[in-house]
C-alpha atoms as a PDB file:
ATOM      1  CA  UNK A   1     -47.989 -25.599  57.821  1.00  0.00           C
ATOM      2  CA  UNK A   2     -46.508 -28.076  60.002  1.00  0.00           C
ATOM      3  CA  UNK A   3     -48.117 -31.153  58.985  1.00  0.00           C
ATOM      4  CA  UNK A   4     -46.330 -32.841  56.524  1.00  0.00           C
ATOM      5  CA  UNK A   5     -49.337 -34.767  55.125  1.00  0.00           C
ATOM      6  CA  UNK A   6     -51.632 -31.660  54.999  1.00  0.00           C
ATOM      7  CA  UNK A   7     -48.469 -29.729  52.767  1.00  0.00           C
ATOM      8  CA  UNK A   8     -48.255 -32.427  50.767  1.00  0.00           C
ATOM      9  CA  UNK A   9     -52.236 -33.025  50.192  1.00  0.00           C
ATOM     10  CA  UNK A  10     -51.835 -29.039  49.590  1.00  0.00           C
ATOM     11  CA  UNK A  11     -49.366 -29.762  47.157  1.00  0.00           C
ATOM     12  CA  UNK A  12     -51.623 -31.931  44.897  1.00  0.00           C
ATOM     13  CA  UNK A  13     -54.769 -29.876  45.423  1.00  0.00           C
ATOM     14  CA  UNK A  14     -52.930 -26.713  44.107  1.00  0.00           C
ATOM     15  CA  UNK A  15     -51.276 -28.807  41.216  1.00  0.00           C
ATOM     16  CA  UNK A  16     -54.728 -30.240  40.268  1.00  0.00           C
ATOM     17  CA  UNK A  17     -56.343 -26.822  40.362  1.00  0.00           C
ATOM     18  CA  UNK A  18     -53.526 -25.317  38.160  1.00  0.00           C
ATOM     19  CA  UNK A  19     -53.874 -28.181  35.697  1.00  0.00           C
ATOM     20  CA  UNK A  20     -57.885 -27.668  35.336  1.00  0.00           C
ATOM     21  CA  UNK A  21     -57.313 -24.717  33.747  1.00  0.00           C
ATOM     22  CA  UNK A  22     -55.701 -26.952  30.433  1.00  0.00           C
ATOM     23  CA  UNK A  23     -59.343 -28.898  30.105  1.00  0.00           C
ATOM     24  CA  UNK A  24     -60.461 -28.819  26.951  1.00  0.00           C
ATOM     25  CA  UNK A  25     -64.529 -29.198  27.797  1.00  0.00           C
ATOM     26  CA  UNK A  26     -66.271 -27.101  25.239  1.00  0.00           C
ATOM     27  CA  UNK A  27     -69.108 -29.720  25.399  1.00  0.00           C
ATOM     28  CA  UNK A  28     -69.596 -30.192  29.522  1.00  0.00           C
ATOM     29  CA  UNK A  29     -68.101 -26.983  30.589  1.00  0.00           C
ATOM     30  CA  UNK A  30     -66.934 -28.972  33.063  1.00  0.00           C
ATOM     31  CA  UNK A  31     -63.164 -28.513  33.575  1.00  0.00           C
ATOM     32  CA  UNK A  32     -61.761 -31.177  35.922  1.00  0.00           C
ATOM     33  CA  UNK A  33     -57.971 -31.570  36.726  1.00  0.00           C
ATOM     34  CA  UNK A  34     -56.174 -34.179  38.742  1.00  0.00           C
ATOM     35  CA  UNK A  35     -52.756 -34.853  40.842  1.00  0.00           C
ATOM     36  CA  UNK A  36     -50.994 -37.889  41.552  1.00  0.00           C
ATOM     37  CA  UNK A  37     -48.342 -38.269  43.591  1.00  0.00           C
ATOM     38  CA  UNK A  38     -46.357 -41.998  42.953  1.00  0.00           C
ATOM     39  CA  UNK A  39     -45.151 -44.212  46.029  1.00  0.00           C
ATOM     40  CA  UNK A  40     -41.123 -42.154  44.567  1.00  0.00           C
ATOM     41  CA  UNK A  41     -42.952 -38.969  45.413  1.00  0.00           C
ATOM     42  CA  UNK A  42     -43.072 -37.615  42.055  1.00  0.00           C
ATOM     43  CA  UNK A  43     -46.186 -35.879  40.814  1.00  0.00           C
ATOM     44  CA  UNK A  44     -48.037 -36.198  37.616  1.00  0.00           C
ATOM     45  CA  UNK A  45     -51.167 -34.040  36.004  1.00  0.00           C
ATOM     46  CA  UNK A  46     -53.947 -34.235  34.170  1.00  0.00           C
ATOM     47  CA  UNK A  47     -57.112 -32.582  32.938  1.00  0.00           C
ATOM     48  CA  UNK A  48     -59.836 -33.907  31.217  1.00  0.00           C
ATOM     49  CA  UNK A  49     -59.828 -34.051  27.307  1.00  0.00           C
ATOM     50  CA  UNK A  50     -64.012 -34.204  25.415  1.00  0.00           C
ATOM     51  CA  UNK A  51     -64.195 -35.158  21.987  1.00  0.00           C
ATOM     52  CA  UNK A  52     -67.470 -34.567  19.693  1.00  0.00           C
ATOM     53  CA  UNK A  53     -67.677 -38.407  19.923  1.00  0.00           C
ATOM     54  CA  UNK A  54     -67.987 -38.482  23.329  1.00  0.00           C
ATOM     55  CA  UNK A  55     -66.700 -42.294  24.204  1.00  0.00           C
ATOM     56  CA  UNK A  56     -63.622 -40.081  23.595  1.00  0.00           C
ATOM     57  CA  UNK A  57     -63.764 -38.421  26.129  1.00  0.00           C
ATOM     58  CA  UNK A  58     -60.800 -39.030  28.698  1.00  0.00           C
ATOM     59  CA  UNK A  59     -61.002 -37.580  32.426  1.00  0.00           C
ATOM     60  CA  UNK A  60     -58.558 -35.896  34.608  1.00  0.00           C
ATOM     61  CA  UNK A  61     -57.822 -38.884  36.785  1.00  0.00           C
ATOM     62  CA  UNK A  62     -56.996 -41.344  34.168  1.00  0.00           C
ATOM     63  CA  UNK A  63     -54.879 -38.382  31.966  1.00  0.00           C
ATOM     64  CA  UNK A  64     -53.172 -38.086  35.104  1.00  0.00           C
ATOM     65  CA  UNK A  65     -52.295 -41.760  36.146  1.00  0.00           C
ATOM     66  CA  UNK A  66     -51.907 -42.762  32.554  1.00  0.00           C
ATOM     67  CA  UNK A  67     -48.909 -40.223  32.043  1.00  0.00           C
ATOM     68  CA  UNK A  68     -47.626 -41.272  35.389  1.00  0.00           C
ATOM     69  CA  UNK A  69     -47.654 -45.425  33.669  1.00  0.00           C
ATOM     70  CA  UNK A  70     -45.961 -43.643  30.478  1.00  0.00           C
ATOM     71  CA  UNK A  71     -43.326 -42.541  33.012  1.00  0.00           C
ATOM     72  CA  UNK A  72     -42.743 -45.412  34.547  1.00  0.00           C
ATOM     73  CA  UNK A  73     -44.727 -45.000  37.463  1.00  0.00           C
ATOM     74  CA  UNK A  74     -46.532 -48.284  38.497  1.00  0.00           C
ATOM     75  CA  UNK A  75     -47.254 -47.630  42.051  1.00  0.00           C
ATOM     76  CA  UNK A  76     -48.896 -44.579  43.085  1.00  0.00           C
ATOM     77  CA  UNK A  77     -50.327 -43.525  46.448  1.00  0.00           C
ATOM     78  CA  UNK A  78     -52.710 -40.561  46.534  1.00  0.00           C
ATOM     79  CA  UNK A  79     -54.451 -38.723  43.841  1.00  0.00           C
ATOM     80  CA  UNK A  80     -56.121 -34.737  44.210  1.00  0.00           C
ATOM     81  CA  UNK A  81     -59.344 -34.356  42.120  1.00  0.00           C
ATOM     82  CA  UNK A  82     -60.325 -30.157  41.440  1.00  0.00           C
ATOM     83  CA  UNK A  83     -63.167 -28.533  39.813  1.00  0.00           C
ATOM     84  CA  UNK A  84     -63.570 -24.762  39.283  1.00  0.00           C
ATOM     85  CA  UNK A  85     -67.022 -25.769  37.864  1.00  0.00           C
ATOM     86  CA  UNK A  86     -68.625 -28.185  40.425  1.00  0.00           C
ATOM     87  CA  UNK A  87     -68.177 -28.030  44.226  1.00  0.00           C
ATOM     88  CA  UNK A  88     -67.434 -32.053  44.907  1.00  0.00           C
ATOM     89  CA  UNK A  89     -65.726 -33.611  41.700  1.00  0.00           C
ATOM     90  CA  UNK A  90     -66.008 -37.420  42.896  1.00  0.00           C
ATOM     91  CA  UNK A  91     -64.356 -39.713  40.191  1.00  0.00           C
ATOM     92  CA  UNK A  92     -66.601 -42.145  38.348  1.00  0.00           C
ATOM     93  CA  UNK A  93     -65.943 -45.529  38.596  1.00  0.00           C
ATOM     94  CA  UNK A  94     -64.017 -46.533  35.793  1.00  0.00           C
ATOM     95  CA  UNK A  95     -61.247 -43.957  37.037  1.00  0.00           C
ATOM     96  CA  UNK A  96     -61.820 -45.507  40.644  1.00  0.00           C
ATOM     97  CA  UNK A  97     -61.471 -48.988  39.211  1.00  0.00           C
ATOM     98  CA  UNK A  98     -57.793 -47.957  37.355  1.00  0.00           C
ATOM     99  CA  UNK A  99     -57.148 -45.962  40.652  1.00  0.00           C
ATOM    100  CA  UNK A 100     -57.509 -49.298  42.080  1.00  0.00           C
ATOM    101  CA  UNK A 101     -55.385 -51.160  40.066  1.00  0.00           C
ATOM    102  CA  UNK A 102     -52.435 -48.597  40.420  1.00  0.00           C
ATOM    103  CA  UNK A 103     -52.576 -48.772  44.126  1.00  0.00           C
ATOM    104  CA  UNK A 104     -54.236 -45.602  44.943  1.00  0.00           C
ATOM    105  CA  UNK A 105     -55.206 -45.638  48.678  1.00  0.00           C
ATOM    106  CA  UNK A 106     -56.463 -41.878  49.378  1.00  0.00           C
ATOM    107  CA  UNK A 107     -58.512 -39.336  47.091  1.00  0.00           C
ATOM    108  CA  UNK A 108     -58.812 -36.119  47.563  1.00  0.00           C
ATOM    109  CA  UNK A 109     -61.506 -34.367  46.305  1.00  0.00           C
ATOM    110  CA  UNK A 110     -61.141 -30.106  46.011  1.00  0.00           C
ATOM    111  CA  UNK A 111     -63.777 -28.011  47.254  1.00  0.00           C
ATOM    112  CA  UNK A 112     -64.025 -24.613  47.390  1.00  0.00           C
ATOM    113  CA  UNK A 113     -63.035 -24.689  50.979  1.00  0.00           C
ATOM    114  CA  UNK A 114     -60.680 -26.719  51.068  1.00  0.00           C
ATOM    115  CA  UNK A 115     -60.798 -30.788  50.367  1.00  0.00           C
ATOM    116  CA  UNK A 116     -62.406 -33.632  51.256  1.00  0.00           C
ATOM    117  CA  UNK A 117     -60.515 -37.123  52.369  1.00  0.00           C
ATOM    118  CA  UNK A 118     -61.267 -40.614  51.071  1.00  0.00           C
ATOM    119  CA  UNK A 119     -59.535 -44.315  50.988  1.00  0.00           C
ATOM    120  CA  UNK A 120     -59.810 -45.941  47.955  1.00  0.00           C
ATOM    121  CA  UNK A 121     -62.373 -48.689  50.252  1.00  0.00           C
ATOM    122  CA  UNK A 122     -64.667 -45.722  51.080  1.00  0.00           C
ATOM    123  CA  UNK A 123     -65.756 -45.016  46.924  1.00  0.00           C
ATOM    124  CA  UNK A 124     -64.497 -48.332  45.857  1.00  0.00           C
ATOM    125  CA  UNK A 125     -65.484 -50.936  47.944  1.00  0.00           C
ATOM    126  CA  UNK A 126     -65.514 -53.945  46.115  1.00  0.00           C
ATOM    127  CA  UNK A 127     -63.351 -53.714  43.044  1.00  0.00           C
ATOM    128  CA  UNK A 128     -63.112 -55.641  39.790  1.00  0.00           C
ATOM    129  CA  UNK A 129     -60.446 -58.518  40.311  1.00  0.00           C
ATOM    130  CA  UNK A 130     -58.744 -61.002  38.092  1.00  0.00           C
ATOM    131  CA  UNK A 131     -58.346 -64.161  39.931  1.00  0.00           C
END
């Protein structure tokens, strides 16, 4: 591949997909798992974690950028979103509102042929601010 951006987005798509395979869902049967890359290029996972009590529940994209925060990572730049269980796993909006705050500008969202590109702006277009 001789696009640098597509290797890399291919990067965090595999990486998400391999980490999907850690969900614990036995509620959903949804297994979700998620990639993100920091603006220092390192790469952190995730995969969504249900409890009984379902307001326990945690999803891929927050598992992911919270261990990137517990890393040190405050400023992170793309995230990959993959589902072996649905064909377009779109985030819901409390993971696009921390992807916000974290400085996520592109998503990309697996699908079984390939992904899906989207700015922040495009799922997120008006944000919760503190001003």
């Amino acid at each position: 591949m001789n696009d640098p951006q597509k290797r890399d987005d291919g990067i965090l798509i595999s990486k998400a997909s391999d980490v999907s395979g850690n969900a614990y869902a036995p509620y959903s049967g949804l297994h979700v798992g998620a990639a993100v890359r920091s603006e220092s290029g390192r790469i952190y996972m995730g995969c969504n974690v249900e409890n009984a009590s379902y307001g326990l529940t945690v999803c891929a994209e927050r598992v992911a950028i919270l261990s990137a925060v517990a890393n040190g990572e405050k400023k992170l730049d793309t995230i990959a979103i993959v589902s072996r269980d649905i064909p377009e796993p779109l985030p819901c909006g409390a993971c696009l509102q921390l992807m916000s705050e974290f400085g996520i500008k592109r998503i990309l969202i697996g699908r079984p042929d390939g992904y899906d590109a989207y700015t922040i702006g495009e799922l997120l277009p008006k944000p919760f601010r503190l001003k």
